[in-house]
PDB file of N, CA and C in Angstrom:
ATOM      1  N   UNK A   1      14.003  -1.925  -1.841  1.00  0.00           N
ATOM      2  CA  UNK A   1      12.926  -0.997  -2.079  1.00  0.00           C
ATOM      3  C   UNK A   1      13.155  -0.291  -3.411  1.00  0.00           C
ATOM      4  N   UNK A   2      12.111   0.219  -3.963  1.00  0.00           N
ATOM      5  CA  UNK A   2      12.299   0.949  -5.069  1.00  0.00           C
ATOM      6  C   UNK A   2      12.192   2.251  -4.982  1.00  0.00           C
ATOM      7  N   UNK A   3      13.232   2.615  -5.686  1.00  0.00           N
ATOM      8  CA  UNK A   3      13.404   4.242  -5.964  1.00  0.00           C
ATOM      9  C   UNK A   3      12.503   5.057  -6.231  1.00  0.00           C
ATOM     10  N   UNK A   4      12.308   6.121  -5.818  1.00  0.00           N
ATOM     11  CA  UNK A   4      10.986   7.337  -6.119  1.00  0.00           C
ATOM     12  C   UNK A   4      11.340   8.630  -6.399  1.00  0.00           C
ATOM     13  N   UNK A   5      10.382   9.928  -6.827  1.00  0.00           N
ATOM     14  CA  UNK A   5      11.216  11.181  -6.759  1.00  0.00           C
ATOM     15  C   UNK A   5       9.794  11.824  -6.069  1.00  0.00           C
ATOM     16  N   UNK A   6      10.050  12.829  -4.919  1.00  0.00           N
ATOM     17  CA  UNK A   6       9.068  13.675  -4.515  1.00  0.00           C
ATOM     18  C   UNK A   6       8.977  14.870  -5.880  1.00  0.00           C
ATOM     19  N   UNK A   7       8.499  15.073  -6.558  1.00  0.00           N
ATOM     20  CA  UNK A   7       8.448  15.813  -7.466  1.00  0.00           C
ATOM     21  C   UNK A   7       8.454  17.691  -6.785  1.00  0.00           C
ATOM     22  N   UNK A   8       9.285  18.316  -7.657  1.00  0.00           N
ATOM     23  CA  UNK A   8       9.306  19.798  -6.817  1.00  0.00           C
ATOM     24  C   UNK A   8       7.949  20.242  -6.947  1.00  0.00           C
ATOM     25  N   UNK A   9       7.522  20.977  -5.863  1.00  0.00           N
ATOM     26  CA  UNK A   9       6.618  21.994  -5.510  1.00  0.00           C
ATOM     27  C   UNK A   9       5.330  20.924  -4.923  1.00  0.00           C
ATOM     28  N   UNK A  10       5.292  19.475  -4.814  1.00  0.00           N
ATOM     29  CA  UNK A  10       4.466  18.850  -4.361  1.00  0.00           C
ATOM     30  C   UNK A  10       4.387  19.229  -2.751  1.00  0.00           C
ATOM     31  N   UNK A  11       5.381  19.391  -1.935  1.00  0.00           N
ATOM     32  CA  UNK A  11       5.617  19.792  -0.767  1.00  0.00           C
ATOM     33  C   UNK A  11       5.811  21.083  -0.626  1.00  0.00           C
ATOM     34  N   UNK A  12       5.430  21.659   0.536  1.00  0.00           N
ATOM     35  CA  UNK A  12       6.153  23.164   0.503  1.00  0.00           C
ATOM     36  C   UNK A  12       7.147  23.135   0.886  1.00  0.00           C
ATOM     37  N   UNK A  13       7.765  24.376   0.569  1.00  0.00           N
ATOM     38  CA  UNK A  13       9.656  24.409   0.806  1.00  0.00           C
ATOM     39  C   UNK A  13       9.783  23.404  -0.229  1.00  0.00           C
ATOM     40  N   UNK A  14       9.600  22.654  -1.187  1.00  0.00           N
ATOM     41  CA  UNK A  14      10.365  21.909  -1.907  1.00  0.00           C
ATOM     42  C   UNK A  14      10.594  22.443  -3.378  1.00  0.00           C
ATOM     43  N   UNK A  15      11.743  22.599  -3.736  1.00  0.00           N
ATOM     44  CA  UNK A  15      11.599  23.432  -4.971  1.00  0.00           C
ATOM     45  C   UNK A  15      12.514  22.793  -6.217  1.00  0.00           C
ATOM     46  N   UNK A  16      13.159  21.755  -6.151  1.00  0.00           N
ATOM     47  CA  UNK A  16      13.662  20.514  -6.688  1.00  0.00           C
ATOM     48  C   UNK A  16      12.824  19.169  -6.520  1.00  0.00           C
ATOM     49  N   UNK A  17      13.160  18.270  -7.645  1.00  0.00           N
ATOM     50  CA  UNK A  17      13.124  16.855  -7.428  1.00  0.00           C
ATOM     51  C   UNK A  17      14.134  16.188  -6.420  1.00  0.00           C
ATOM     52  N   UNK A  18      13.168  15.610  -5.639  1.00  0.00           N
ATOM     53  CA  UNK A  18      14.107  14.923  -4.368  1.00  0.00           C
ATOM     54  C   UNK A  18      14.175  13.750  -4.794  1.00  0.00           C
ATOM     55  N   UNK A  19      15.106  12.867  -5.004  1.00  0.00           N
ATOM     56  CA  UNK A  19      15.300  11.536  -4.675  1.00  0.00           C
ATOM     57  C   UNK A  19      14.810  11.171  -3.456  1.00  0.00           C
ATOM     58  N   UNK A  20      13.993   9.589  -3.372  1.00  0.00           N
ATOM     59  CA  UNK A  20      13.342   9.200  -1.984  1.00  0.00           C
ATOM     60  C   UNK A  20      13.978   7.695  -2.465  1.00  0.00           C
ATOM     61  N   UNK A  21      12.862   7.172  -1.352  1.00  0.00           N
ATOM     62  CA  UNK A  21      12.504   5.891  -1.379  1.00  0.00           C
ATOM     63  C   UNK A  21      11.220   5.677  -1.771  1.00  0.00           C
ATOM     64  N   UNK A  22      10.190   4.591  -3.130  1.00  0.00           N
ATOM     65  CA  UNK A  22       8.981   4.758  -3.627  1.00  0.00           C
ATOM     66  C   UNK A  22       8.138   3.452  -2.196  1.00  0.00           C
ATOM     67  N   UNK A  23       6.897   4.533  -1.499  1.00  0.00           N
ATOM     68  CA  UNK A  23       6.464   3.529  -0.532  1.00  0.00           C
ATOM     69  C   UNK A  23       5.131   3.345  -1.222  1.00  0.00           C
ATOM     70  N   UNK A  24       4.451   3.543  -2.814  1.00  0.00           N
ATOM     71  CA  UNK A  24       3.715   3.583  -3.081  1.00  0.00           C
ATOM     72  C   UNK A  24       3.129   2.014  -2.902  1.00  0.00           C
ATOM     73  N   UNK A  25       2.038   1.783  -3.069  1.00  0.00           N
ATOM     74  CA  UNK A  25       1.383   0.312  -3.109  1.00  0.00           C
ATOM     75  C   UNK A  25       0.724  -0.094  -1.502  1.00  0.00           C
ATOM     76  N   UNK A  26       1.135   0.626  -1.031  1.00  0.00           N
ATOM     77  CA  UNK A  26       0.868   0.279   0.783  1.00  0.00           C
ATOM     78  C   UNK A  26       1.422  -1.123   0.895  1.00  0.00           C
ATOM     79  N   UNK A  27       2.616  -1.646   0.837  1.00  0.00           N
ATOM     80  CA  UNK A  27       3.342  -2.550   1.282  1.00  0.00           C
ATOM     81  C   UNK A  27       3.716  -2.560   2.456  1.00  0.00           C
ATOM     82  N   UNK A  28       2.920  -3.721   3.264  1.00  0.00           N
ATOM     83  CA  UNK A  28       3.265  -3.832   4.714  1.00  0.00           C
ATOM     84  C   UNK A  28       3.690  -5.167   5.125  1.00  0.00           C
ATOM     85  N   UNK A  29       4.975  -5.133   5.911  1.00  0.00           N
ATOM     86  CA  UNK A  29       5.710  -6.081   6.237  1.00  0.00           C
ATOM     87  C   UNK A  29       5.504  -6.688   7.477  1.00  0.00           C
ATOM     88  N   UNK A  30       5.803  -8.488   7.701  1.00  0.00           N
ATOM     89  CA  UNK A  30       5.816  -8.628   8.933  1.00  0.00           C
ATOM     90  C   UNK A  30       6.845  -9.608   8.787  1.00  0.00           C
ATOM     91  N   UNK A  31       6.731 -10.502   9.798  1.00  0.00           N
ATOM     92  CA  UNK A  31       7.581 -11.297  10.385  1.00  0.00           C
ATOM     93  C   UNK A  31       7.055 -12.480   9.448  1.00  0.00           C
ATOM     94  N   UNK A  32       7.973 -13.992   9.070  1.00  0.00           N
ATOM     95  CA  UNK A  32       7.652 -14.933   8.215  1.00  0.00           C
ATOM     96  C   UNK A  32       6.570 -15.850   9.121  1.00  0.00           C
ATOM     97  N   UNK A  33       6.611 -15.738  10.413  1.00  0.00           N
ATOM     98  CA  UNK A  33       5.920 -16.961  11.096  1.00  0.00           C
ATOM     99  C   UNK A  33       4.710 -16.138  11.481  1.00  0.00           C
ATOM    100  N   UNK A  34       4.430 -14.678  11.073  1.00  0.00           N
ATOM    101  CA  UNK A  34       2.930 -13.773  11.315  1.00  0.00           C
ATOM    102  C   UNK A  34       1.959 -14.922  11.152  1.00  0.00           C
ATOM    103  N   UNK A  35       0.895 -14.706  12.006  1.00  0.00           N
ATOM    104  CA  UNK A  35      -0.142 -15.523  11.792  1.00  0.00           C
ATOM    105  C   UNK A  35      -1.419 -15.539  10.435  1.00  0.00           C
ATOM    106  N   UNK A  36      -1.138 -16.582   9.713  1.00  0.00           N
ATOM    107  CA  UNK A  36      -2.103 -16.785   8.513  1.00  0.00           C
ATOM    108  C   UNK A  36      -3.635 -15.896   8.564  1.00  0.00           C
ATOM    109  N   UNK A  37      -4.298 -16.350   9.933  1.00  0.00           N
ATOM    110  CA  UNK A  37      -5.521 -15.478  10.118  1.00  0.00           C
ATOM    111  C   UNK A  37      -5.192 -13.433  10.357  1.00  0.00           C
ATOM    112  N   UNK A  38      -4.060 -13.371  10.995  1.00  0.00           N
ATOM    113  CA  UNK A  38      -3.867 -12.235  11.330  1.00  0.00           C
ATOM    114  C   UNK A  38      -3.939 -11.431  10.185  1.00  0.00           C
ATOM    115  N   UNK A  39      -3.305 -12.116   9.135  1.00  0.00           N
ATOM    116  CA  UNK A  39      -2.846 -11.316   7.973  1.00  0.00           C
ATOM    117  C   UNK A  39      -3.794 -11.134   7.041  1.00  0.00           C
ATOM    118  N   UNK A  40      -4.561 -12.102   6.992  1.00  0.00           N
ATOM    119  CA  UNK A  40      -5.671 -12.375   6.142  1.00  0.00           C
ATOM    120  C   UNK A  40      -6.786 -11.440   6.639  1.00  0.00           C
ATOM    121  N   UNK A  41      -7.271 -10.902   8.288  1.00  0.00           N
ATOM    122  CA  UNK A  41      -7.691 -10.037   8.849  1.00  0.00           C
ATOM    123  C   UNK A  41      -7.713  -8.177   8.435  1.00  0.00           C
ATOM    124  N   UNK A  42      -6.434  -7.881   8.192  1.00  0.00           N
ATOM    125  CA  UNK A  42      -5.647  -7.297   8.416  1.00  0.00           C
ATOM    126  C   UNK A  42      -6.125  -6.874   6.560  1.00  0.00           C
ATOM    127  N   UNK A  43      -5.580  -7.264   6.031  1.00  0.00           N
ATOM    128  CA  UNK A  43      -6.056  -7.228   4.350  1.00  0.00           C
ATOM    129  C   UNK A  43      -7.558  -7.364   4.261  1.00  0.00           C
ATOM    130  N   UNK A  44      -8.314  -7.963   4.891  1.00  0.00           N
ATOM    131  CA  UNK A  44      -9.629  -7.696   4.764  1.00  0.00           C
ATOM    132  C   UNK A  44     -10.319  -5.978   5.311  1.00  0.00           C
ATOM    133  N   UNK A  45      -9.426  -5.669   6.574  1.00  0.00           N
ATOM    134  CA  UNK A  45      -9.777  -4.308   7.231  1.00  0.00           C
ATOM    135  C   UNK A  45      -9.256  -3.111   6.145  1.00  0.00           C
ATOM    136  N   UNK A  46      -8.552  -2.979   5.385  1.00  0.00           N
ATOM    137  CA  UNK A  46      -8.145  -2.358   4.678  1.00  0.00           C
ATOM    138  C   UNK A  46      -9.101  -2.036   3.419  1.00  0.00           C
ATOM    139  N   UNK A  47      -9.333  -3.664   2.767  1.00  0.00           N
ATOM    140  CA  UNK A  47     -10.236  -3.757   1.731  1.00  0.00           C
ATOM    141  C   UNK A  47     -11.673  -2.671   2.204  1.00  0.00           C
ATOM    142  N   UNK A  48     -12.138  -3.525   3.306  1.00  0.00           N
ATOM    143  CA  UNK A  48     -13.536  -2.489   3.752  1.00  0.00           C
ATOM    144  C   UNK A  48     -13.491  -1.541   4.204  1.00  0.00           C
ATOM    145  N   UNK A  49     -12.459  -0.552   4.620  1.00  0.00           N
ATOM    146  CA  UNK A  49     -12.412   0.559   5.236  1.00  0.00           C
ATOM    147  C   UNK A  49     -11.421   1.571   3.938  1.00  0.00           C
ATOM    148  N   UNK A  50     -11.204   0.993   2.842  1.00  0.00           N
ATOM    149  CA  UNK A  50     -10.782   1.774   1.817  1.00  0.00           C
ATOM    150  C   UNK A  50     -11.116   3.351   1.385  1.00  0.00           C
ATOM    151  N   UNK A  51     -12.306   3.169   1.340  1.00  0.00           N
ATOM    152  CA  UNK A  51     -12.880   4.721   1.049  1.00  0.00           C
ATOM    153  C   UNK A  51     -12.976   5.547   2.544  1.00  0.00           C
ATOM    154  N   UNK A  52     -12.462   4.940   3.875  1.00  0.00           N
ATOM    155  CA  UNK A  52     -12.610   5.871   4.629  1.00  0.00           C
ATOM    156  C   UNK A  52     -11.031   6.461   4.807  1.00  0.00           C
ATOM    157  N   UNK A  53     -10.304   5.383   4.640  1.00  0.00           N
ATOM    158  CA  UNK A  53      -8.517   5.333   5.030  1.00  0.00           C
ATOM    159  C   UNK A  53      -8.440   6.262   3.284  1.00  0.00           C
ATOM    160  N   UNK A  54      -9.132   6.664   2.506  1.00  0.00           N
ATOM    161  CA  UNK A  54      -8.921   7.562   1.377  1.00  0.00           C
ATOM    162  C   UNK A  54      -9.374   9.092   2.216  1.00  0.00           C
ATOM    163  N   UNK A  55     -10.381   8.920   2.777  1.00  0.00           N
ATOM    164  CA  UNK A  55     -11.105  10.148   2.868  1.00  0.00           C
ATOM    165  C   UNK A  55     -10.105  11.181   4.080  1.00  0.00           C
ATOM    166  N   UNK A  56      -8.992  10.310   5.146  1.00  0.00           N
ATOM    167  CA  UNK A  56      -8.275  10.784   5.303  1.00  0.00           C
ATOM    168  C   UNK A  56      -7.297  11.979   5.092  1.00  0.00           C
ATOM    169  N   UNK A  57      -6.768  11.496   3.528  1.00  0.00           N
ATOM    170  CA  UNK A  57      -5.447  11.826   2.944  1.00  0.00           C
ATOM    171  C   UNK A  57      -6.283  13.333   2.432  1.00  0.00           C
ATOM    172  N   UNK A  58      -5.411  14.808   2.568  1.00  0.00           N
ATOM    173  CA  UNK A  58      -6.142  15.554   1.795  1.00  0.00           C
ATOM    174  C   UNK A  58      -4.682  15.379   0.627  1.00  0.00           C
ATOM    175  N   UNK A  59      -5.100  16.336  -0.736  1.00  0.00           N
ATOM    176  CA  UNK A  59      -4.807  16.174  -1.923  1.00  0.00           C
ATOM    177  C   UNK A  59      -3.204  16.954  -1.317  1.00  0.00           C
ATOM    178  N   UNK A  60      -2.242  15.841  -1.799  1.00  0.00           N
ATOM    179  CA  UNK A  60      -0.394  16.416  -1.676  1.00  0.00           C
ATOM    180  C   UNK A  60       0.201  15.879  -0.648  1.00  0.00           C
ATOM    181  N   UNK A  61      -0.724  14.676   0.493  1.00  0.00           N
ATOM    182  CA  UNK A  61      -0.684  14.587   1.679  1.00  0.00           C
ATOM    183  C   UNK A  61      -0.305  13.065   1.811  1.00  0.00           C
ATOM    184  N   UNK A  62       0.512  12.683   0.590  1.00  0.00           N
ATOM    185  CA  UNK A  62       0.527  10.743   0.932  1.00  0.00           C
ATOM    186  C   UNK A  62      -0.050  10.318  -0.150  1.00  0.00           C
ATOM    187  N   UNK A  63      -1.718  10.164  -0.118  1.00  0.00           N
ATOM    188  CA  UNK A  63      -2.104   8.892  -0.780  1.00  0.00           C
ATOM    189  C   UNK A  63      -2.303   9.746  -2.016  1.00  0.00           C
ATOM    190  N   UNK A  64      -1.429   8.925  -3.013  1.00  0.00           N
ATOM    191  CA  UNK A  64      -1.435   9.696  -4.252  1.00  0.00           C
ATOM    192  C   UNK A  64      -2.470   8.970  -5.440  1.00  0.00           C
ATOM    193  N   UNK A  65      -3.506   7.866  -4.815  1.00  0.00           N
ATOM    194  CA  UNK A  65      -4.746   7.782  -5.455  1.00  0.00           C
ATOM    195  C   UNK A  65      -5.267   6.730  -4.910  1.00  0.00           C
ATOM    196  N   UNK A  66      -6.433   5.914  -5.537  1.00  0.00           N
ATOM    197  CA  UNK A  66      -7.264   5.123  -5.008  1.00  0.00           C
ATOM    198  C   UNK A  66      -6.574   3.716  -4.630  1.00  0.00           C
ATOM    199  N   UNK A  67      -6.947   3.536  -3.005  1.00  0.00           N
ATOM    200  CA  UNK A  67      -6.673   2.306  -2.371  1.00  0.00           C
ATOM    201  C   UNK A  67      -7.398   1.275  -3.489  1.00  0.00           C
ATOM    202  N   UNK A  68      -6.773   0.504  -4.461  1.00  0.00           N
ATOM    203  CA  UNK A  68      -7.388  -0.378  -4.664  1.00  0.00           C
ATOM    204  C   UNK A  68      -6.771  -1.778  -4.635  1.00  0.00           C
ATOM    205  N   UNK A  69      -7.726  -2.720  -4.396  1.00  0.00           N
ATOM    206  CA  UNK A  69      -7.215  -4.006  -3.237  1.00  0.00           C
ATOM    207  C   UNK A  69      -6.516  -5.139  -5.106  1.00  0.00           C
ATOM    208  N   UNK A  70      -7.277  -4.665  -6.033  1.00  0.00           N
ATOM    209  CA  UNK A  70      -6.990  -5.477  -7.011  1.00  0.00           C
ATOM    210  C   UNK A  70      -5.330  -5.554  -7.861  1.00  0.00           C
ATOM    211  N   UNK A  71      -4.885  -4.676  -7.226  1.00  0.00           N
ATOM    212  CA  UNK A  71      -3.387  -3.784  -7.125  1.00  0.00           C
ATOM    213  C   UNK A  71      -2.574  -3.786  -6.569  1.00  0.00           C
ATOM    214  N   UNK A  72      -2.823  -4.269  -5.024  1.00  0.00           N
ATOM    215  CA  UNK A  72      -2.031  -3.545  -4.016  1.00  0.00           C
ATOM    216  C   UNK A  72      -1.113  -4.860  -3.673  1.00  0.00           C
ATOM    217  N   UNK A  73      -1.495  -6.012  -4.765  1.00  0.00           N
ATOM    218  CA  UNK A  73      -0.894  -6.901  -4.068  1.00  0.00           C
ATOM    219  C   UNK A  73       0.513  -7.384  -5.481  1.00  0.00           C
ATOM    220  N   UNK A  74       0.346  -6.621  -5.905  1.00  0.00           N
ATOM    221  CA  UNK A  74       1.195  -6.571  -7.750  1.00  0.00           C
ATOM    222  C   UNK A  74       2.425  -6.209  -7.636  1.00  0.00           C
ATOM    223  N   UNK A  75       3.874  -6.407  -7.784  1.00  0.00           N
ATOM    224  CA  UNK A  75       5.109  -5.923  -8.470  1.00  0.00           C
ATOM    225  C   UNK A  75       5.514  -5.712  -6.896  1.00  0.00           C
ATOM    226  N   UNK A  76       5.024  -6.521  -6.051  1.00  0.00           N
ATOM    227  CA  UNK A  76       6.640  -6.640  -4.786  1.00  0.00           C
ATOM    228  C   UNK A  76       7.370  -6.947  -4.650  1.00  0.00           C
ATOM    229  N   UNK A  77       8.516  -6.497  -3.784  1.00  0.00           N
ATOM    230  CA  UNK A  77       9.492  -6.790  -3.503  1.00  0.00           C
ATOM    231  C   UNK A  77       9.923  -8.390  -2.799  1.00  0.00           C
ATOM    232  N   UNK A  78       8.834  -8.730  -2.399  1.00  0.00           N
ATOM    233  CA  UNK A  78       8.909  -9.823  -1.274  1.00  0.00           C
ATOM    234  C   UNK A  78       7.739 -10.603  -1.416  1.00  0.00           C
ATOM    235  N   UNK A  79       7.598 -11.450  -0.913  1.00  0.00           N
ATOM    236  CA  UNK A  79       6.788 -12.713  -1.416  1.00  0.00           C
ATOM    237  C   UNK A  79       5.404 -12.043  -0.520  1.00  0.00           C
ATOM    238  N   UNK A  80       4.476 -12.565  -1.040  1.00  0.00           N
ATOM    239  CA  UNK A  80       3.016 -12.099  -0.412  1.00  0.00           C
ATOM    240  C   UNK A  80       2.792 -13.189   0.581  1.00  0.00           C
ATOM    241  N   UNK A  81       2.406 -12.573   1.950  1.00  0.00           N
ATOM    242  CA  UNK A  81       1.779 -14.107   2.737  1.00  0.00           C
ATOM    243  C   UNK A  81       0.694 -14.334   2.456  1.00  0.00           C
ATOM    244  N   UNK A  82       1.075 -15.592   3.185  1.00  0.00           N
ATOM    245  CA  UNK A  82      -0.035 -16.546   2.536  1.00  0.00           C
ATOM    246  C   UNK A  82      -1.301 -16.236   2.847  1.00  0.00           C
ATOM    247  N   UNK A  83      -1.515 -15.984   3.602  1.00  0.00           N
ATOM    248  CA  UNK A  83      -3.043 -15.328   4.519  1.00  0.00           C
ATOM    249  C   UNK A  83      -3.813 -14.259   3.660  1.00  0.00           C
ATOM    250  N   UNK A  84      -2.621 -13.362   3.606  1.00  0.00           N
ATOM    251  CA  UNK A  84      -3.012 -12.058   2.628  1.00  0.00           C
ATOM    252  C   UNK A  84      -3.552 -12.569   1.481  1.00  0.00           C
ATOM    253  N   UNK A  85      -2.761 -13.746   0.595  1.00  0.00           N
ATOM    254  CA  UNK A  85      -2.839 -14.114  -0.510  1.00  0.00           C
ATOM    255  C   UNK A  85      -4.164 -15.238  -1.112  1.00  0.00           C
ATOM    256  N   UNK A  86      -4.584 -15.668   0.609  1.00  0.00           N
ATOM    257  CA  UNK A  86      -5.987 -16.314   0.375  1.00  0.00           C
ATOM    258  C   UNK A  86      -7.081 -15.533   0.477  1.00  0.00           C
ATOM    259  N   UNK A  87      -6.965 -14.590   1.175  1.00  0.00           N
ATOM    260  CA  UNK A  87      -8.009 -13.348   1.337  1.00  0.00           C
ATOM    261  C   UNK A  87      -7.964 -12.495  -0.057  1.00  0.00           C
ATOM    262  N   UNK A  88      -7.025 -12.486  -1.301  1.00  0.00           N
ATOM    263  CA  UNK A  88      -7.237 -11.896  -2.062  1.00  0.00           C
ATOM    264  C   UNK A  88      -7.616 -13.060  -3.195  1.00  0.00           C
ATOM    265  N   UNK A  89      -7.250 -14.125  -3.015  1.00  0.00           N
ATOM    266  CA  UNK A  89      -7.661 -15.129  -4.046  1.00  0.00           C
ATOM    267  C   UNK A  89      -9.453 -15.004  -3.822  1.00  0.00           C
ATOM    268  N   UNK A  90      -9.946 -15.401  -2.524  1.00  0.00           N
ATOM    269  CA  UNK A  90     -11.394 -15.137  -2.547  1.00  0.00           C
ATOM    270  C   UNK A  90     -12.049 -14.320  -2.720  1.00  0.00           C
ATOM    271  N   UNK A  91     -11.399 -13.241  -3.182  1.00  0.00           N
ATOM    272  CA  UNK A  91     -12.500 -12.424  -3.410  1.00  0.00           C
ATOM    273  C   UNK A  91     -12.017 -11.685  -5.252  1.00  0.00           C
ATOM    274  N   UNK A  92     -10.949 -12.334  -5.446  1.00  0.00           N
ATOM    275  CA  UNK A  92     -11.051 -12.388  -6.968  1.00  0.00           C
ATOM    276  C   UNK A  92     -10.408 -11.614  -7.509  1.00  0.00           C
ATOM    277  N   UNK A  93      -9.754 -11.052  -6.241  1.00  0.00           N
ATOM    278  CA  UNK A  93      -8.729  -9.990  -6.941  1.00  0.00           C
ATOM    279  C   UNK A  93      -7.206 -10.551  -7.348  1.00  0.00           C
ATOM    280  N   UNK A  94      -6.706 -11.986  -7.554  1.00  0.00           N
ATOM    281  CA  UNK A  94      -5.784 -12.411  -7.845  1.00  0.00           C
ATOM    282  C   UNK A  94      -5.780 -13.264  -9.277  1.00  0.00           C
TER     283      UNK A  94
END
């Protein structure tokens, strides 16, 4: 995983830079034999429910900006499945 810093005063009570872990990108993991459709599902529910899974987060609270699908699949750690990776080829974000 890659390294992060909660920056001070983003949290309350926080009044230093914290060293974390960076979970930015919404990187979600499964198992290697996950099912092709599942995953491909799964990345599609995200894509269309983007602006609501935003409208969630208030401002300091996690999502530190726009879910966007043309992105989210860029600079991982781990190989993209395949499912995920046909659901983003079709629609052009790869």
């Amino acid at each position: 995983m890659k390294r992060g810093i909660i920056p001070k005063g983003r949290l309350k009570g926080v009044d230093q830079d914290i060293a974390t872990v960076d979970f930015a990108g919404w990187l979600l993991y499964c198992h290697e034999d996950f099912p092709d459709d599942y995953a491909y599902q799964i990345v599609k529910a995200i894509d269309e429910l983007k602006t609501m899974i935003e409208a969630l987060f208030q401002p300091g609270q996690g999502l530190t900006g726009a879910i966007d699908p043309k992105d989210l699949w860029r600079d991982t750690e781990i190989p993209l499945h395949p499912g995920a990776a046909r659901y983003y080829r079709e629609k052009g974000y790869s």
